[in-house]
PDB file of N, CA and C in Angstrom:
ATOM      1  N   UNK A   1     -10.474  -4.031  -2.358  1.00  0.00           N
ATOM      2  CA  UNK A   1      -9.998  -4.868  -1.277  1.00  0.00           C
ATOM      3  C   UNK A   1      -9.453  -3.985  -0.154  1.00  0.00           C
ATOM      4  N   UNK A   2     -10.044  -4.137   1.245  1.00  0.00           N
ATOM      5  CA  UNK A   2      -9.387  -3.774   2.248  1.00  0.00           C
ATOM      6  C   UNK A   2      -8.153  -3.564   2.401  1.00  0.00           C
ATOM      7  N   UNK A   3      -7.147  -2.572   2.716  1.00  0.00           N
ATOM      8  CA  UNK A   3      -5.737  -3.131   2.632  1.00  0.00           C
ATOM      9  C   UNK A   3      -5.286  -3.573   3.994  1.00  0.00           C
ATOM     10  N   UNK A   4      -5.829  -2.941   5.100  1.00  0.00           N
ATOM     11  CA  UNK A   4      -6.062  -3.147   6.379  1.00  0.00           C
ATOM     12  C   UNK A   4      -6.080  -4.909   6.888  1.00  0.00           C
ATOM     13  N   UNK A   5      -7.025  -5.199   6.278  1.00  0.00           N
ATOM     14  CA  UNK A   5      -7.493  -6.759   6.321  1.00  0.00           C
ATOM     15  C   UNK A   5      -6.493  -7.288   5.352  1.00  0.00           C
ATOM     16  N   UNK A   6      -6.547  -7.409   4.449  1.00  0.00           N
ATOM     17  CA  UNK A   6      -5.128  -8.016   4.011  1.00  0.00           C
ATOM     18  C   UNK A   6      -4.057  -7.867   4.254  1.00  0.00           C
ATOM     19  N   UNK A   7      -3.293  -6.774   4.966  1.00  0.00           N
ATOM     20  CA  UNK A   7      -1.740  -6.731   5.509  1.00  0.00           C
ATOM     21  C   UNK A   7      -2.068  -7.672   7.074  1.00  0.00           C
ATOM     22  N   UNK A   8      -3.156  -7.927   7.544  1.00  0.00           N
ATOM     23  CA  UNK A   8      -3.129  -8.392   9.233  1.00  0.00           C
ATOM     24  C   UNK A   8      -2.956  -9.752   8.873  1.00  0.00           C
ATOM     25  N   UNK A   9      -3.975 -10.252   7.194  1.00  0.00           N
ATOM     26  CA  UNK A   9      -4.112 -11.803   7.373  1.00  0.00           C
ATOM     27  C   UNK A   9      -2.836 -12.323   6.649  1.00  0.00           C
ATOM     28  N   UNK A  10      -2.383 -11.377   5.615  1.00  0.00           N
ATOM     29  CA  UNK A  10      -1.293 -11.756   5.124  1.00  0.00           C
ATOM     30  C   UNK A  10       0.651 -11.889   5.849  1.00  0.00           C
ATOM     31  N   UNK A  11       0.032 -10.859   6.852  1.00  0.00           N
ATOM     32  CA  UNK A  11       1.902 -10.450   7.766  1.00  0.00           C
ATOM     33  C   UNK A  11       1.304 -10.486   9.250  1.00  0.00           C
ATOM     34  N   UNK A  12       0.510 -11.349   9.517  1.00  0.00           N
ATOM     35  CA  UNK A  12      -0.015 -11.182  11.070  1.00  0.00           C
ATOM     36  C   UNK A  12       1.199 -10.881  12.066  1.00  0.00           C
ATOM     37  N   UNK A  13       2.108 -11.153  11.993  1.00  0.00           N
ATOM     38  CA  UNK A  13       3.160 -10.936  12.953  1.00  0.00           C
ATOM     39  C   UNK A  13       3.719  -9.686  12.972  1.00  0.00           C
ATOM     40  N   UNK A  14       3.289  -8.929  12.351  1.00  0.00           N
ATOM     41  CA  UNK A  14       3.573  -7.295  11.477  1.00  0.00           C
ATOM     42  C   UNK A  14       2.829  -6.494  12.304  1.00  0.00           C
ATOM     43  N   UNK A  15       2.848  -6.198  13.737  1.00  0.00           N
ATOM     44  CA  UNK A  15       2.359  -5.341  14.527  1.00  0.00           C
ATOM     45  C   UNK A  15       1.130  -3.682  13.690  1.00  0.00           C
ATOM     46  N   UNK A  16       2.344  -3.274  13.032  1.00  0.00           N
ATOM     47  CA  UNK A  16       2.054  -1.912  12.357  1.00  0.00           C
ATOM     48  C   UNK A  16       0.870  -2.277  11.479  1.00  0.00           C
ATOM     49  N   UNK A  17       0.273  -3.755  10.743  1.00  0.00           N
ATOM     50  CA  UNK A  17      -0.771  -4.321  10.183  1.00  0.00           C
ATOM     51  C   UNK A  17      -1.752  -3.169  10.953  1.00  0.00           C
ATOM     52  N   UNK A  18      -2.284  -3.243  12.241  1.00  0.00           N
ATOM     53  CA  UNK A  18      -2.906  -2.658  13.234  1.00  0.00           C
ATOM     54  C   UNK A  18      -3.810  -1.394  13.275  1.00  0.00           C
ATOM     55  N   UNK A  19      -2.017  -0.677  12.379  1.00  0.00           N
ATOM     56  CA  UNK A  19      -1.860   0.696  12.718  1.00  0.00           C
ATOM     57  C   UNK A  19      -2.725   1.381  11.129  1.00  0.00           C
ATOM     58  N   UNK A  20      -2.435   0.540  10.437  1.00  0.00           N
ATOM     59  CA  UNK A  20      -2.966   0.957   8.856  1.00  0.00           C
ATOM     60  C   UNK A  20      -4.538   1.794   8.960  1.00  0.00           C
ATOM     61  N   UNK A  21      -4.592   2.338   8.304  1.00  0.00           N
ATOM     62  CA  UNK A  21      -5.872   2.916   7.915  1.00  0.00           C
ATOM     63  C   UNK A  21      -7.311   2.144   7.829  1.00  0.00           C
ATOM     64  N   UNK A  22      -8.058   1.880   8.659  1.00  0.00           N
ATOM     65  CA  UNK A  22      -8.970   0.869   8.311  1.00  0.00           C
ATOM     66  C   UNK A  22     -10.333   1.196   7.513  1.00  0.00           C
ATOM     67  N   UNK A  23     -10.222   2.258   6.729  1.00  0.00           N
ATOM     68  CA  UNK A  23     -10.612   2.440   5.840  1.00  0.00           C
ATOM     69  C   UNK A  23      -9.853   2.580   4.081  1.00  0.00           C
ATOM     70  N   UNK A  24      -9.006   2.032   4.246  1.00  0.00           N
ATOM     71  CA  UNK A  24      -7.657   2.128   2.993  1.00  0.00           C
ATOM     72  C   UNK A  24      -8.101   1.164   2.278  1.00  0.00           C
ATOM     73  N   UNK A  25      -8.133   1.255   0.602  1.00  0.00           N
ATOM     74  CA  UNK A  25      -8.388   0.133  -0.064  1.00  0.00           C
ATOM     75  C   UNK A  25      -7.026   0.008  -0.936  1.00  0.00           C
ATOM     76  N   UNK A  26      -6.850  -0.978  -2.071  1.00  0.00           N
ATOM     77  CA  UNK A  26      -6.354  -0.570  -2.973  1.00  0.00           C
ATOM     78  C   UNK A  26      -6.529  -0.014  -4.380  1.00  0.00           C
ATOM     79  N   UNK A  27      -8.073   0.558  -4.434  1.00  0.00           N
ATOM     80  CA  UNK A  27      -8.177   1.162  -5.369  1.00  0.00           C
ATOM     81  C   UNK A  27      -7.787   2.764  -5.135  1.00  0.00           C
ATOM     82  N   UNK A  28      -8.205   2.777  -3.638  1.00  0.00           N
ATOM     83  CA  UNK A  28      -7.689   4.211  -3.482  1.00  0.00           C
ATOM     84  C   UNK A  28      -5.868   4.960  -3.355  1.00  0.00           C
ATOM     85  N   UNK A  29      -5.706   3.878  -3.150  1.00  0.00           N
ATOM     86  CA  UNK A  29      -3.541   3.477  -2.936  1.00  0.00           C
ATOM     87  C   UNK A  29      -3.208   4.232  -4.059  1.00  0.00           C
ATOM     88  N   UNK A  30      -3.859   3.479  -5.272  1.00  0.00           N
ATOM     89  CA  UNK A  30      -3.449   4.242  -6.636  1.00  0.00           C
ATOM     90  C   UNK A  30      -3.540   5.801  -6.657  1.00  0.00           C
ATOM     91  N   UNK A  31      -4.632   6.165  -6.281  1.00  0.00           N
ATOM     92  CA  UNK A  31      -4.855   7.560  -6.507  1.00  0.00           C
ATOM     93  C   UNK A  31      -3.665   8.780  -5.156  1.00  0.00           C
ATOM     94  N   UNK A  32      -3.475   8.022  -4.349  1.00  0.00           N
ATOM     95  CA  UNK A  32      -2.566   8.247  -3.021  1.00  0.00           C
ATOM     96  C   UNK A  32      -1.451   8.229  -3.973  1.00  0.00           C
ATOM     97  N   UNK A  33      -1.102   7.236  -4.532  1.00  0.00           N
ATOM     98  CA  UNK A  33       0.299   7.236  -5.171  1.00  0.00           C
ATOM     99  C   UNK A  33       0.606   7.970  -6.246  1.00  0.00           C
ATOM    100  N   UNK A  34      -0.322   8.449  -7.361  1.00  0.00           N
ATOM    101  CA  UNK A  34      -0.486   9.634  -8.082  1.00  0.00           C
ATOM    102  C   UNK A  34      -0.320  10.923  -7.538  1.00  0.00           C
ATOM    103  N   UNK A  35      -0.735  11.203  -5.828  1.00  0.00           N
ATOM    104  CA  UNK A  35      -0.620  12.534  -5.624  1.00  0.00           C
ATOM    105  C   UNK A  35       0.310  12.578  -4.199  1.00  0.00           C
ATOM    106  N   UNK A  36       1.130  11.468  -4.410  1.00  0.00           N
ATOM    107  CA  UNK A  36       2.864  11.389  -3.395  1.00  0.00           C
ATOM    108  C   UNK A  36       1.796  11.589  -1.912  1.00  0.00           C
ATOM    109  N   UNK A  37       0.968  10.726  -1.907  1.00  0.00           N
ATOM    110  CA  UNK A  37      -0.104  10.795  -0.429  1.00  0.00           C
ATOM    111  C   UNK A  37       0.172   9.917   0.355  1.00  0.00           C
ATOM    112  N   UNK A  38       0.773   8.784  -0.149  1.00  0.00           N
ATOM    113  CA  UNK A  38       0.710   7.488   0.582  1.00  0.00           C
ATOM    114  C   UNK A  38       0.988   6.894   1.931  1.00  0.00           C
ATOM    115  N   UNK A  39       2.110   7.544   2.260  1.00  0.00           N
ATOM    116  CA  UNK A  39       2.131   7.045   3.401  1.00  0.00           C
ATOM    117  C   UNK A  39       1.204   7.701   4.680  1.00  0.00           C
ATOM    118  N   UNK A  40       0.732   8.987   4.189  1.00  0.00           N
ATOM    119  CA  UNK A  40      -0.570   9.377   4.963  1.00  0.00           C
ATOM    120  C   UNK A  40      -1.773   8.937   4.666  1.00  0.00           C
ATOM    121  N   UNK A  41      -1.829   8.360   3.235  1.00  0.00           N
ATOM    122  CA  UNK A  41      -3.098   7.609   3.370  1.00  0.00           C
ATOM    123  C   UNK A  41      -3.200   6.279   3.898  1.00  0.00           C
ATOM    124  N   UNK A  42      -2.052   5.381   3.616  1.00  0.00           N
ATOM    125  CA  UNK A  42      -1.927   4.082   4.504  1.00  0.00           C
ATOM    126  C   UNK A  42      -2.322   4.553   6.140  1.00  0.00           C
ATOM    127  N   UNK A  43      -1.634   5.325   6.586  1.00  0.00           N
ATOM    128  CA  UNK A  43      -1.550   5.731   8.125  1.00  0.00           C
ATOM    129  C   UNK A  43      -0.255   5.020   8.768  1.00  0.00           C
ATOM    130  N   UNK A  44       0.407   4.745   8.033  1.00  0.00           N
ATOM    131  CA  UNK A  44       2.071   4.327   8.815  1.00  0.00           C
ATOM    132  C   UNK A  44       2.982   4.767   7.793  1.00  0.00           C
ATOM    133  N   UNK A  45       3.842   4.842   8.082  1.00  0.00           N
ATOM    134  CA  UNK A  45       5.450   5.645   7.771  1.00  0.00           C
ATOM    135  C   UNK A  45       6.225   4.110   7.650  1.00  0.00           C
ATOM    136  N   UNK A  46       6.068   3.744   6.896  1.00  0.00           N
ATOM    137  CA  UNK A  46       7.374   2.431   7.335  1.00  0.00           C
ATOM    138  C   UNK A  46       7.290   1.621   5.775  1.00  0.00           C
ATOM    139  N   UNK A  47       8.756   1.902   5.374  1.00  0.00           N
ATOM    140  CA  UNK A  47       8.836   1.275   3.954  1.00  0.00           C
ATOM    141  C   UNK A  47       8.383  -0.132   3.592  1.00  0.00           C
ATOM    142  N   UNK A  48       8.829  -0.547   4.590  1.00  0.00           N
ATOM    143  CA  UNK A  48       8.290  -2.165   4.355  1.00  0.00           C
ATOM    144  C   UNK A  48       6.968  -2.617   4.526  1.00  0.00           C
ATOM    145  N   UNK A  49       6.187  -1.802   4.868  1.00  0.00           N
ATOM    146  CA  UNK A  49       5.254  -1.648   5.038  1.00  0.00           C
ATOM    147  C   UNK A  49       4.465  -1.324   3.322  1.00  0.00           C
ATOM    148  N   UNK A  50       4.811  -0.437   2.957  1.00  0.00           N
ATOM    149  CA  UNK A  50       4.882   0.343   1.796  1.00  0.00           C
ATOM    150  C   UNK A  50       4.970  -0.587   0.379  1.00  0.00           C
ATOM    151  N   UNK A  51       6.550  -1.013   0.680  1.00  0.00           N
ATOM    152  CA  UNK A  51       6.555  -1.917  -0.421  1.00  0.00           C
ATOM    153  C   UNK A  51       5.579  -3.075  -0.486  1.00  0.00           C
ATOM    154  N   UNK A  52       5.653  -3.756   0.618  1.00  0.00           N
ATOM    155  CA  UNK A  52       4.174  -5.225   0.566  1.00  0.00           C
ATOM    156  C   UNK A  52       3.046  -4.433   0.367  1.00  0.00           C
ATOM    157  N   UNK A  53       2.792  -3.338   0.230  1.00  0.00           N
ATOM    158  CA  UNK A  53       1.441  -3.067  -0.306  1.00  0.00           C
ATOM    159  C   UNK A  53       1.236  -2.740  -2.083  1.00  0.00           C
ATOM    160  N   UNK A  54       2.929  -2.108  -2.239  1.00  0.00           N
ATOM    161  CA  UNK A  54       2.985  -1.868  -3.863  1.00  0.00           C
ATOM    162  C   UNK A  54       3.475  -3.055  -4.598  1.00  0.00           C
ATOM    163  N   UNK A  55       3.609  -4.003  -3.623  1.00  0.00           N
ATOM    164  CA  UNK A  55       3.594  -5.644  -4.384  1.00  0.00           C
ATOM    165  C   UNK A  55       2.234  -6.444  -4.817  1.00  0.00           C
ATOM    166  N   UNK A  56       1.563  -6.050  -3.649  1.00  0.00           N
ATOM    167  CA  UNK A  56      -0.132  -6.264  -3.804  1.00  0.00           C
ATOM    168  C   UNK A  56      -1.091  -5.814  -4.782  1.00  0.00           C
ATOM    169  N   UNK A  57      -0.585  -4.031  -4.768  1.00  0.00           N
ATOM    170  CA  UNK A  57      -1.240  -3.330  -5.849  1.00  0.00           C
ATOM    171  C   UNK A  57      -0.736  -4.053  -7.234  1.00  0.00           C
ATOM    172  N   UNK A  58       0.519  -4.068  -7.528  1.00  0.00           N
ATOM    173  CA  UNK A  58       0.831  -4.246  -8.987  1.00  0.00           C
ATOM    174  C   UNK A  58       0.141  -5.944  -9.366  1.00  0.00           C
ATOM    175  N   UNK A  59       0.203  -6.198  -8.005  1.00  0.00           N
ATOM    176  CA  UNK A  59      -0.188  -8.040  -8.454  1.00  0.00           C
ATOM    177  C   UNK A  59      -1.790  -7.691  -9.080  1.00  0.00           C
ATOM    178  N   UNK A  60      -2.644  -6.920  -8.260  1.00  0.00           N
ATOM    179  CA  UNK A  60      -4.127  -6.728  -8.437  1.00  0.00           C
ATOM    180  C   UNK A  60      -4.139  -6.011  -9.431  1.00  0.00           C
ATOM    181  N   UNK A  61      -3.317  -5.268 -10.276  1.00  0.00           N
ATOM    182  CA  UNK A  61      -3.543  -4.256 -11.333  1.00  0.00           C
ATOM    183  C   UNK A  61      -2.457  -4.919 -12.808  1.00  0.00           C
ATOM    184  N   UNK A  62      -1.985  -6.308 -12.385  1.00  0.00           N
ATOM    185  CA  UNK A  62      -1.220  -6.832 -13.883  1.00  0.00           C
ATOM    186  C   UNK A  62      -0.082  -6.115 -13.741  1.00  0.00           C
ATOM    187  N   UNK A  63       0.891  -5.580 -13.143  1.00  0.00           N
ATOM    188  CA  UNK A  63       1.793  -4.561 -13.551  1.00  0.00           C
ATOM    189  C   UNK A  63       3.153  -5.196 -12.879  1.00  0.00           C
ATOM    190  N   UNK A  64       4.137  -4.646 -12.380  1.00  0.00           N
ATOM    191  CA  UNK A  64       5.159  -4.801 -11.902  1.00  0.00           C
ATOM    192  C   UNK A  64       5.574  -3.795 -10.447  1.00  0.00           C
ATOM    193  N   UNK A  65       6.115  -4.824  -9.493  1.00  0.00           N
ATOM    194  CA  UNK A  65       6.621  -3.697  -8.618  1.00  0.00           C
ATOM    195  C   UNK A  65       7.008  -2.307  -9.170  1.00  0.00           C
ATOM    196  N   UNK A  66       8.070  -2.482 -10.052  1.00  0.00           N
ATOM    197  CA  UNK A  66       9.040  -1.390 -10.566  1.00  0.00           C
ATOM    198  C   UNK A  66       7.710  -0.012 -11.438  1.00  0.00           C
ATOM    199  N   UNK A  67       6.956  -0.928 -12.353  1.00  0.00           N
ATOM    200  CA  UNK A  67       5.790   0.195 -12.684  1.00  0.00           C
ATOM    201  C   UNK A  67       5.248   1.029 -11.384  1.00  0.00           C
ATOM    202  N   UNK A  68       4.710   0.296 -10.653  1.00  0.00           N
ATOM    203  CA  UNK A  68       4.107   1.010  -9.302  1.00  0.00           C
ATOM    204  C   UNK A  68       4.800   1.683  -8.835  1.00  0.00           C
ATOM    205  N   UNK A  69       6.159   1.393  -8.489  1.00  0.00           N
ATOM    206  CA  UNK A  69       6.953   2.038  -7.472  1.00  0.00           C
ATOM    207  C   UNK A  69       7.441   3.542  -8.434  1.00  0.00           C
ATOM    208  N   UNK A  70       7.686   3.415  -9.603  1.00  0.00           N
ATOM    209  CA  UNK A  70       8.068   4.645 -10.209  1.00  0.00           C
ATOM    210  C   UNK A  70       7.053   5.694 -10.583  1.00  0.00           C
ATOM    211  N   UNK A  71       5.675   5.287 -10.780  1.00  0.00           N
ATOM    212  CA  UNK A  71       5.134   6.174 -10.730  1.00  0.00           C
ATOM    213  C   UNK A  71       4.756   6.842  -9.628  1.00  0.00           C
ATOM    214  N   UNK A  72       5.016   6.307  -8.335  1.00  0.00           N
ATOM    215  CA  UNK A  72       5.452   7.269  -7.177  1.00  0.00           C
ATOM    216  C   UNK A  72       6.366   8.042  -7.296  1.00  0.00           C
ATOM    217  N   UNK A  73       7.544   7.453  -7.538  1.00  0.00           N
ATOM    218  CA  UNK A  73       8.794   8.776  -7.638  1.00  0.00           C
ATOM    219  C   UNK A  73       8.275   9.762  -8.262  1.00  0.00           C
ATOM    220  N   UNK A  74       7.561   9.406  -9.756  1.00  0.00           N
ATOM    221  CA  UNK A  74       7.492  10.505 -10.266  1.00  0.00           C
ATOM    222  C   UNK A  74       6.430  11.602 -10.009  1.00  0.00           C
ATOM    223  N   UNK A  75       5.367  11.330  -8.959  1.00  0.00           N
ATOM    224  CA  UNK A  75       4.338  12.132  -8.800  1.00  0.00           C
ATOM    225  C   UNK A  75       5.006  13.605  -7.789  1.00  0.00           C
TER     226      UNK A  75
END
């Protein structure tokens, strides 16, 4: 899934939607988040940004915010 296209249709009022990578999926997020890439692979810097996408991932992968989000810390 696009992540690009889903942060514009999901937070349209979310300017930075825009700014995202329009080639970013979320299969590739995972592998970004394994190697502490992410916010250069999204293409924006902005937590909130960040988190609605590691809410998305864990929803599409069965898991939990808190799973997703820690295996960032720990990479």
């Amino acid at each position: 899934m696009n992540i690009r296209n889903y942060y514009v249709n999901e937070f349209p009022s979310d300017e930075l939607g825009l700014e995202i990578n329009p080639k970013a999926n979320f299969e590739s997020l995972l592998l970004a988040i394994k190697s502490d890439l992410v916010y250069e692979y999204i293409g924006v810097s902005d937590s909130v940004v960040r988190e609605r996408l590691f809410e998305k991932l864990a929803e599409l992968k069965g898991c939990t915010y808190d799973e997703i989000y820690n295996e960032w810390i720990i990479a």
